[in-house]
PDB file of N, CA and C in Angstrom:
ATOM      1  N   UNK A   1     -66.084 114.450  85.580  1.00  0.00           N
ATOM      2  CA  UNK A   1     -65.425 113.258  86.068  1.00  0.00           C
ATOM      3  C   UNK A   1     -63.941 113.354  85.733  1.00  0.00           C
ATOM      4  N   UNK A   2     -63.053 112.544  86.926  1.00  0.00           N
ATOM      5  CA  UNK A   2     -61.603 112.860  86.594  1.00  0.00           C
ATOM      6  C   UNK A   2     -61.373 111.626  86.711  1.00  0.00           C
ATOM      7  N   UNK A   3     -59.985 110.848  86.112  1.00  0.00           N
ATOM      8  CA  UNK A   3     -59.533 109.694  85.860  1.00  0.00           C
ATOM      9  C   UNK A   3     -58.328 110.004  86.524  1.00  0.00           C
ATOM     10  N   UNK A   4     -57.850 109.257  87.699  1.00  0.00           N
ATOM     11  CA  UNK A   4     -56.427 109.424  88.348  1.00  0.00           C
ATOM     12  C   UNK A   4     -55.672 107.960  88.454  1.00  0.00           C
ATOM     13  N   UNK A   5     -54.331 108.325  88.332  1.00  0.00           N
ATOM     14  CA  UNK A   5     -53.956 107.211  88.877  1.00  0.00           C
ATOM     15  C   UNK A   5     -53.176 107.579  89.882  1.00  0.00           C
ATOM     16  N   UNK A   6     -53.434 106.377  91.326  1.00  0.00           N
ATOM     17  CA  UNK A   6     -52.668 107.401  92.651  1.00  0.00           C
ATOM     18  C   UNK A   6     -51.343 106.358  92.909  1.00  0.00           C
ATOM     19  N   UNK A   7     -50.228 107.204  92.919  1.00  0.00           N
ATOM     20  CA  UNK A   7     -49.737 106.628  93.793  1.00  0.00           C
ATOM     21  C   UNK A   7     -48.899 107.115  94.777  1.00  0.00           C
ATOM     22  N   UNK A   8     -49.861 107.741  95.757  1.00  0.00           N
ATOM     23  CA  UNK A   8     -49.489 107.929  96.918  1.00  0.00           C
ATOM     24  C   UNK A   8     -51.120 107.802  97.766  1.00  0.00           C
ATOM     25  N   UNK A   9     -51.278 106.434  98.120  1.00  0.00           N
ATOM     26  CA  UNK A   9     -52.395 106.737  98.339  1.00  0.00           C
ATOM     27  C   UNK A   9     -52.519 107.035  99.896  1.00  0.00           C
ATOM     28  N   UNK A  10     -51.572 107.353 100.629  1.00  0.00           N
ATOM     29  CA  UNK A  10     -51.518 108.109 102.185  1.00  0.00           C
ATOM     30  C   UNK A  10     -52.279 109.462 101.935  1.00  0.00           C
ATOM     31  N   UNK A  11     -51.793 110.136 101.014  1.00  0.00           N
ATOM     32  CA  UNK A  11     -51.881 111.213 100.608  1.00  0.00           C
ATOM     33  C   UNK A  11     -53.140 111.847 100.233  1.00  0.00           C
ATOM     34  N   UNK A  12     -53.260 111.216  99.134  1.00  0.00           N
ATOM     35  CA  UNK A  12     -54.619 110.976  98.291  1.00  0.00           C
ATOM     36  C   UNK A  12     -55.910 110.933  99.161  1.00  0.00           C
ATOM     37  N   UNK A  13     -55.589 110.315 100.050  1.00  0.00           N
ATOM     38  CA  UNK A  13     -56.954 109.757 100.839  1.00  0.00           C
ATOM     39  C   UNK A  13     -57.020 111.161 102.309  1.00  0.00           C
ATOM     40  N   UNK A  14     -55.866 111.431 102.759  1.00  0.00           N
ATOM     41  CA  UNK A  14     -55.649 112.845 103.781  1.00  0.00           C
ATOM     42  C   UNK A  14     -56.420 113.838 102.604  1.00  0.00           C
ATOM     43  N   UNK A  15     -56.166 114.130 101.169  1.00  0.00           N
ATOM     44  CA  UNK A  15     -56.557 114.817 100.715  1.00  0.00           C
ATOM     45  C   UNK A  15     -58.130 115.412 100.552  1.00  0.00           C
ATOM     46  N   UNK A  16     -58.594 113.566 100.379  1.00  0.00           N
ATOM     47  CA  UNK A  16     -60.019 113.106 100.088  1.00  0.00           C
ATOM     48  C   UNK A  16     -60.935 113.556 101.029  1.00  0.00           C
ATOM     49  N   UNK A  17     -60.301 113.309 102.375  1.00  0.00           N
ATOM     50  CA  UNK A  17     -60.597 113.353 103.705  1.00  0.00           C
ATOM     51  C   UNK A  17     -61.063 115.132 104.325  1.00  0.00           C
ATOM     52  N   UNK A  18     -59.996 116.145 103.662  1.00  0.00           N
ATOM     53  CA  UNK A  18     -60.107 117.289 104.002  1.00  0.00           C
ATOM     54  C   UNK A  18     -61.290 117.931 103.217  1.00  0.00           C
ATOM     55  N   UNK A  19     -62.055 117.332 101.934  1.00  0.00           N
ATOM     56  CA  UNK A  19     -63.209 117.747 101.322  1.00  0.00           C
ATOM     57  C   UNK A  19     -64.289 118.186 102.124  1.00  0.00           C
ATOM     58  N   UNK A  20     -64.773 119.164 101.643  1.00  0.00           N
ATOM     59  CA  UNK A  20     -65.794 119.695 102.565  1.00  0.00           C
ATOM     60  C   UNK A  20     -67.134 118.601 102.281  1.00  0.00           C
ATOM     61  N   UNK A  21     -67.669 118.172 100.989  1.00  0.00           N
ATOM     62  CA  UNK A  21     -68.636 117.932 100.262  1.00  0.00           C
ATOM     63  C   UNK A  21     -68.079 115.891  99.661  1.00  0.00           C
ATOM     64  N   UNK A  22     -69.336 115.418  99.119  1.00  0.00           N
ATOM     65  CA  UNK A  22     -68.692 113.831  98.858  1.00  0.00           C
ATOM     66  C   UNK A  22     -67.526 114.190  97.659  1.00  0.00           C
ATOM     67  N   UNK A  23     -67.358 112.894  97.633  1.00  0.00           N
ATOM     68  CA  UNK A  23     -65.951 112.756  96.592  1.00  0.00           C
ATOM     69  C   UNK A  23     -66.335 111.128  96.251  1.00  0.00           C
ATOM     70  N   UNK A  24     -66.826 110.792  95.240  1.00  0.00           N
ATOM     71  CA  UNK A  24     -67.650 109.755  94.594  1.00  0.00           C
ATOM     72  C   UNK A  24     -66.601 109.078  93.545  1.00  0.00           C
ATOM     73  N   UNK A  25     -66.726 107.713  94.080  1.00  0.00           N
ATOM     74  CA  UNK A  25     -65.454 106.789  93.071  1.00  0.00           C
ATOM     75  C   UNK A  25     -66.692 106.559  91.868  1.00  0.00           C
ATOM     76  N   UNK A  26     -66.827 106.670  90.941  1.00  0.00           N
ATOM     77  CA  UNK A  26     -67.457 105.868  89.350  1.00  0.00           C
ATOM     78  C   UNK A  26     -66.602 104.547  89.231  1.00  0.00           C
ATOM     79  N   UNK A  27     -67.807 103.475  89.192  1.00  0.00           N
ATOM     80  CA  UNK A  27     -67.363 102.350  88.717  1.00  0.00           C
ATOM     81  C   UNK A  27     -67.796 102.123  86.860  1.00  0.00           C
ATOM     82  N   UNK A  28     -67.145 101.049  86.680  1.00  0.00           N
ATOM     83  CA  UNK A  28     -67.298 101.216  85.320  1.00  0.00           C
ATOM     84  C   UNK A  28     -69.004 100.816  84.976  1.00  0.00           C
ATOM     85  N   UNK A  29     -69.854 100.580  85.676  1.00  0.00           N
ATOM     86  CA  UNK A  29     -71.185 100.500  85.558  1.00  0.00           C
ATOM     87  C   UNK A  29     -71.851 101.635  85.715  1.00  0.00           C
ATOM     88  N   UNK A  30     -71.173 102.514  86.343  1.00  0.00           N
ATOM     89  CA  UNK A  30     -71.693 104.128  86.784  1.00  0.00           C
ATOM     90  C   UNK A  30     -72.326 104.469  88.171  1.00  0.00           C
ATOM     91  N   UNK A  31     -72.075 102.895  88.625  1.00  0.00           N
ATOM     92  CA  UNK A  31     -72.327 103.027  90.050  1.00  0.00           C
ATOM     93  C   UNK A  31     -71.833 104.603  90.652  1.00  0.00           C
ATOM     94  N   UNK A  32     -71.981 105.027  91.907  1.00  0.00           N
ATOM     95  CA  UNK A  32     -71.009 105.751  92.418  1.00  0.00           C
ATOM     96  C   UNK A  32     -71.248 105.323  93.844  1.00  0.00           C
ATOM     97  N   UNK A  33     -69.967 105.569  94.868  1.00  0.00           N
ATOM     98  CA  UNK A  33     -70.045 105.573  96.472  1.00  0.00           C
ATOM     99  C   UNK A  33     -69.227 106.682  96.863  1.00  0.00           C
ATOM    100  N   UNK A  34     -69.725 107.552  97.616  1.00  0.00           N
ATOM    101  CA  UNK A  34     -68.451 108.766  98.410  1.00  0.00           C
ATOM    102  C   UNK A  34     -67.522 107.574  98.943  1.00  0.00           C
ATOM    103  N   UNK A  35     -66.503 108.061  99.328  1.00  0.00           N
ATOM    104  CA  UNK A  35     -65.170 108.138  99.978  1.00  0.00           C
ATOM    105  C   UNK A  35     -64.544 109.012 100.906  1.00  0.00           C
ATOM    106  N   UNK A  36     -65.461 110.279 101.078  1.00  0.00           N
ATOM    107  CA  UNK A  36     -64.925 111.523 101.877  1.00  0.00           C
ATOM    108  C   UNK A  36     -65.303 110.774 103.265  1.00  0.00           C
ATOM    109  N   UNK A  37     -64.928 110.444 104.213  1.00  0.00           N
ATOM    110  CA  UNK A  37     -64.681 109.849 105.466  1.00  0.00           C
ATOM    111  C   UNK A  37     -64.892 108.553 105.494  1.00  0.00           C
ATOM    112  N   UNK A  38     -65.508 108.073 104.549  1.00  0.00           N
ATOM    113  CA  UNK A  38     -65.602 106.646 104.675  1.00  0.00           C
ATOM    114  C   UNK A  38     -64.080 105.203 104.685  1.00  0.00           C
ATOM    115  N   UNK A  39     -63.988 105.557 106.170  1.00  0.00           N
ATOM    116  CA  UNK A  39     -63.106 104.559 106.579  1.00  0.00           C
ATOM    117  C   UNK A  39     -62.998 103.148 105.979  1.00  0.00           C
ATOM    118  N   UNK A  40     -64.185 102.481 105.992  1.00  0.00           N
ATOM    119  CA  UNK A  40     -64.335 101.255 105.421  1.00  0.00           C
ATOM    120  C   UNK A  40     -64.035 101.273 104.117  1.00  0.00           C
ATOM    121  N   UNK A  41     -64.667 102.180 103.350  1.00  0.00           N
ATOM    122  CA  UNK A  41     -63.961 102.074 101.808  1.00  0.00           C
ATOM    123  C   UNK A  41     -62.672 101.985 101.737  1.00  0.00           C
ATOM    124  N   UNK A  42     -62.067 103.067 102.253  1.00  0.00           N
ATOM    125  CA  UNK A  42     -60.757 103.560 102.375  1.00  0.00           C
ATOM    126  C   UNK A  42     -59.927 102.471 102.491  1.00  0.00           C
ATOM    127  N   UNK A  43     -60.348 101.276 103.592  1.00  0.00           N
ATOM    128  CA  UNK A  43     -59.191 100.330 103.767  1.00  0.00           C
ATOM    129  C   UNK A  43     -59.634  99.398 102.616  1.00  0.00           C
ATOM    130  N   UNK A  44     -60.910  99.241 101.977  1.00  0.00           N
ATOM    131  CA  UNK A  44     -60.223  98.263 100.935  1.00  0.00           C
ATOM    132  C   UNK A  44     -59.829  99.066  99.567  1.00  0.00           C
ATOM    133  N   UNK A  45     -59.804 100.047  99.140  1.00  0.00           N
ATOM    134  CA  UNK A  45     -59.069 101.044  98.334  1.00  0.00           C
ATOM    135  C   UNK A  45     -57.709 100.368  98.629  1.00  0.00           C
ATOM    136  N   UNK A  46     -57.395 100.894  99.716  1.00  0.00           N
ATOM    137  CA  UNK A  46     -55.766 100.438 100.569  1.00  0.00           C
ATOM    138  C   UNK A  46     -55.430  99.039  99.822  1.00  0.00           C
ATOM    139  N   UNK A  47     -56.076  98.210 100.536  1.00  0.00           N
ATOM    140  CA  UNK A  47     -55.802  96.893 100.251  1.00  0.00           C
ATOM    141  C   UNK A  47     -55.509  96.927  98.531  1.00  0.00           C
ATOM    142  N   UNK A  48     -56.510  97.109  98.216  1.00  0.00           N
ATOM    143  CA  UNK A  48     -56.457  97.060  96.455  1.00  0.00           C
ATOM    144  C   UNK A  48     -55.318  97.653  95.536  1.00  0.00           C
ATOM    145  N   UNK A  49     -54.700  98.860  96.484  1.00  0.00           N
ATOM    146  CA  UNK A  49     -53.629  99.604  96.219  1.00  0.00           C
ATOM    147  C   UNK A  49     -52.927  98.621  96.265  1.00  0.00           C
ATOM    148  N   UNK A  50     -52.364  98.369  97.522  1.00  0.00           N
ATOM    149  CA  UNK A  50     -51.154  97.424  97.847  1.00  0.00           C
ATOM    150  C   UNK A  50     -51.046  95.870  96.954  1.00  0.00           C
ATOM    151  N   UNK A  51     -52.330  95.439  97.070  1.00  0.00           N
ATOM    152  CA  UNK A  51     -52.338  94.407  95.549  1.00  0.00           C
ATOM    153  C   UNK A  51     -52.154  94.564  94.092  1.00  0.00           C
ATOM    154  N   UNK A  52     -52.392  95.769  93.803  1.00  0.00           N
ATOM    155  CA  UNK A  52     -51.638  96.117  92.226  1.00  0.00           C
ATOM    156  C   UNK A  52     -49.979  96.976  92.366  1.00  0.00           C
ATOM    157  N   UNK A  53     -49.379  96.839  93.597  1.00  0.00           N
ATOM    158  CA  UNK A  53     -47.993  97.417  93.589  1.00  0.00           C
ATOM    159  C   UNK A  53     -48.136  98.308  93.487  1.00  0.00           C
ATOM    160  N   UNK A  54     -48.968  99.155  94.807  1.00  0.00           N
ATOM    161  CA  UNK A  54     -48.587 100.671  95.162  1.00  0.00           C
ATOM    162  C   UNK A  54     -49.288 101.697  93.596  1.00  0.00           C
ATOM    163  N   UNK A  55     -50.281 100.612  92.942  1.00  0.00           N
ATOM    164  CA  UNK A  55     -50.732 101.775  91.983  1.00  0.00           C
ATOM    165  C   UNK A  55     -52.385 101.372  91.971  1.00  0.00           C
ATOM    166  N   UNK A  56     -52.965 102.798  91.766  1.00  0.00           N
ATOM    167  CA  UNK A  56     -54.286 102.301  91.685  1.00  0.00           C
ATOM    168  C   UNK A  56     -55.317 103.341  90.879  1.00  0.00           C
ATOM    169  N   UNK A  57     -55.750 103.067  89.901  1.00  0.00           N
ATOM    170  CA  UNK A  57     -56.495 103.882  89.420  1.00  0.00           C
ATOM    171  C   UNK A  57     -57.597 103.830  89.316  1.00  0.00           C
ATOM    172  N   UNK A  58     -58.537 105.199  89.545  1.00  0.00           N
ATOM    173  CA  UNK A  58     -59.760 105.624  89.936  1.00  0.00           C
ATOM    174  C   UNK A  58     -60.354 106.519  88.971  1.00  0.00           C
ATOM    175  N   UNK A  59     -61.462 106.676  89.096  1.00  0.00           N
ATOM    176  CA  UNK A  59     -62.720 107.641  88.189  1.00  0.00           C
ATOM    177  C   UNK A  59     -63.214 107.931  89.386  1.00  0.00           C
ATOM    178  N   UNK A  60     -63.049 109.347  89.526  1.00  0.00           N
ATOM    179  CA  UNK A  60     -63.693 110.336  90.746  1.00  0.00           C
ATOM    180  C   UNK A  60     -65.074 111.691  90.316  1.00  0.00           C
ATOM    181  N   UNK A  61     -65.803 111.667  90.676  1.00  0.00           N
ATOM    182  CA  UNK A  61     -66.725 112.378  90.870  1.00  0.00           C
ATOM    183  C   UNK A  61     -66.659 113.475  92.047  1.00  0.00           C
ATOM    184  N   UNK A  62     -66.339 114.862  91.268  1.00  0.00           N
ATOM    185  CA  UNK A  62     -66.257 115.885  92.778  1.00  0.00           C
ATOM    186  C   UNK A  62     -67.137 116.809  92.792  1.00  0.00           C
ATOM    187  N   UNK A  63     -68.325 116.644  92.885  1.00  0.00           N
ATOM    188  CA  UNK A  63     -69.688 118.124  92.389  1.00  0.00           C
ATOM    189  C   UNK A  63     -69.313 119.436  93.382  1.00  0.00           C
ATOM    190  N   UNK A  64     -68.405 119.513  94.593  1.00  0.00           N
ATOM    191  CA  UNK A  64     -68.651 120.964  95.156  1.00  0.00           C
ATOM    192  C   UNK A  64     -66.386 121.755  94.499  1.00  0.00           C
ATOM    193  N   UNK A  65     -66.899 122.722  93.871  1.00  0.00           N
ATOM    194  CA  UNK A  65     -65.517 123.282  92.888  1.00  0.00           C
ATOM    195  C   UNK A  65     -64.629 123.145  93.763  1.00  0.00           C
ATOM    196  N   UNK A  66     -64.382 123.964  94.878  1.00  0.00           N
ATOM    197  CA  UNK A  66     -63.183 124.095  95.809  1.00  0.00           C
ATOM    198  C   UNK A  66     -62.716 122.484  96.183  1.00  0.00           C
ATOM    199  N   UNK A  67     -63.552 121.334  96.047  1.00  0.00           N
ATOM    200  CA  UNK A  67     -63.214 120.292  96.703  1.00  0.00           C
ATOM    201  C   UNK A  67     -62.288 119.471  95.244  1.00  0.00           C
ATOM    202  N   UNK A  68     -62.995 120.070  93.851  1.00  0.00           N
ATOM    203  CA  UNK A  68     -61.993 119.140  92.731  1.00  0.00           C
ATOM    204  C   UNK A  68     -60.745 120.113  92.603  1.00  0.00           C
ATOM    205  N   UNK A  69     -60.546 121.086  92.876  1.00  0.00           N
ATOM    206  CA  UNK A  69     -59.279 121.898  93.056  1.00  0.00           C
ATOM    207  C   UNK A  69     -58.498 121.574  93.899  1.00  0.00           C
ATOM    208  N   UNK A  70     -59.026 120.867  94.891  1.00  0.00           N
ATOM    209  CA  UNK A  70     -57.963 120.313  95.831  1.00  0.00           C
ATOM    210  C   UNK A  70     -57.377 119.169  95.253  1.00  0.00           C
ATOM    211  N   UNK A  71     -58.481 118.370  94.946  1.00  0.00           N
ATOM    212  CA  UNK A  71     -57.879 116.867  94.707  1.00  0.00           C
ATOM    213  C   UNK A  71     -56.585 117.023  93.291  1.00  0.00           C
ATOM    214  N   UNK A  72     -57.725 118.000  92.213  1.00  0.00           N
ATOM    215  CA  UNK A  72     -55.869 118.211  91.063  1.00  0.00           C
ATOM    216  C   UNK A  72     -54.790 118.975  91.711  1.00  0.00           C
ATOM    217  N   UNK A  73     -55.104 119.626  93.147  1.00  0.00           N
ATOM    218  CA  UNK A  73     -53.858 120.374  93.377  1.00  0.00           C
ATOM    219  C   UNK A  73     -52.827 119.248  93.787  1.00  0.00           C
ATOM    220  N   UNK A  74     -53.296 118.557  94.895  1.00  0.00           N
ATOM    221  CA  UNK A  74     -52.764 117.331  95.398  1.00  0.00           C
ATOM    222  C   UNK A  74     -52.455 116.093  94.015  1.00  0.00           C
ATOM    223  N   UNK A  75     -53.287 116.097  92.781  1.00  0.00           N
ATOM    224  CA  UNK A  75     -52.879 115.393  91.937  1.00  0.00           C
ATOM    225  C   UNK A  75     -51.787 115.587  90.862  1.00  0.00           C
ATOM    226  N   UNK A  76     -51.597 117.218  90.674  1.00  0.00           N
ATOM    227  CA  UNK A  76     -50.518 117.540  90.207  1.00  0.00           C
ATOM    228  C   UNK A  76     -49.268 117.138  90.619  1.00  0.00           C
ATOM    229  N   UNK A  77     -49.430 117.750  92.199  1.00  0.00           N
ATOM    230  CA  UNK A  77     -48.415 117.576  93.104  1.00  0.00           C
ATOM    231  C   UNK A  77     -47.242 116.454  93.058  1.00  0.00           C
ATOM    232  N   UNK A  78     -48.476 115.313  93.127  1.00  0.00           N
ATOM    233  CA  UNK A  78     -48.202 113.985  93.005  1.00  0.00           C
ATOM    234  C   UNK A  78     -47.247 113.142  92.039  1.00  0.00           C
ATOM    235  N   UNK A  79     -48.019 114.036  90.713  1.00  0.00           N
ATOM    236  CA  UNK A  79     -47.166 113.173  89.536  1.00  0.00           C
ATOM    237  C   UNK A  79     -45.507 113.766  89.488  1.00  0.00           C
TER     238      UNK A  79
END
């Protein structure tokens, strides 16, 4: 599990999007839901972004390797 905080979430989510395999938000109950195409999540992610001022932090779940290498490549990038 990785702990991010995004803020670029245009980015973040193009990133999310190019995963081959899910990409699972952890809630603090341990719920999980993918995010890899899921549009509907995505816009209230968005929303939620834009209500804490362009910052938003997440607990991500990435089980296939090449797909959490992307997301820290893009998360390095970022900071």
């Amino acid at each position: 599990m990785m702990k991010l905080r995004i803020l670029n979430m245009k980015e973040f989510l193009k990133t999310v999007n190019g995963c081959t395999g899910p990409v699972f938000i952890v809630d603090s109950d341990g719920r999980k839901e993918n995010i890899n195409k899921e549009y509907g999540i995505q816009v209230k992610l968005q929303a939620e972004y834009q209500r804490n001022r362009k910052i938003l932090s997440l607990c991500l779940e990435v089980p296939t390797p090449a797909d959490y290498l992307s997301i820290v490549n893009y998360y390095v990038g970022d900071c």
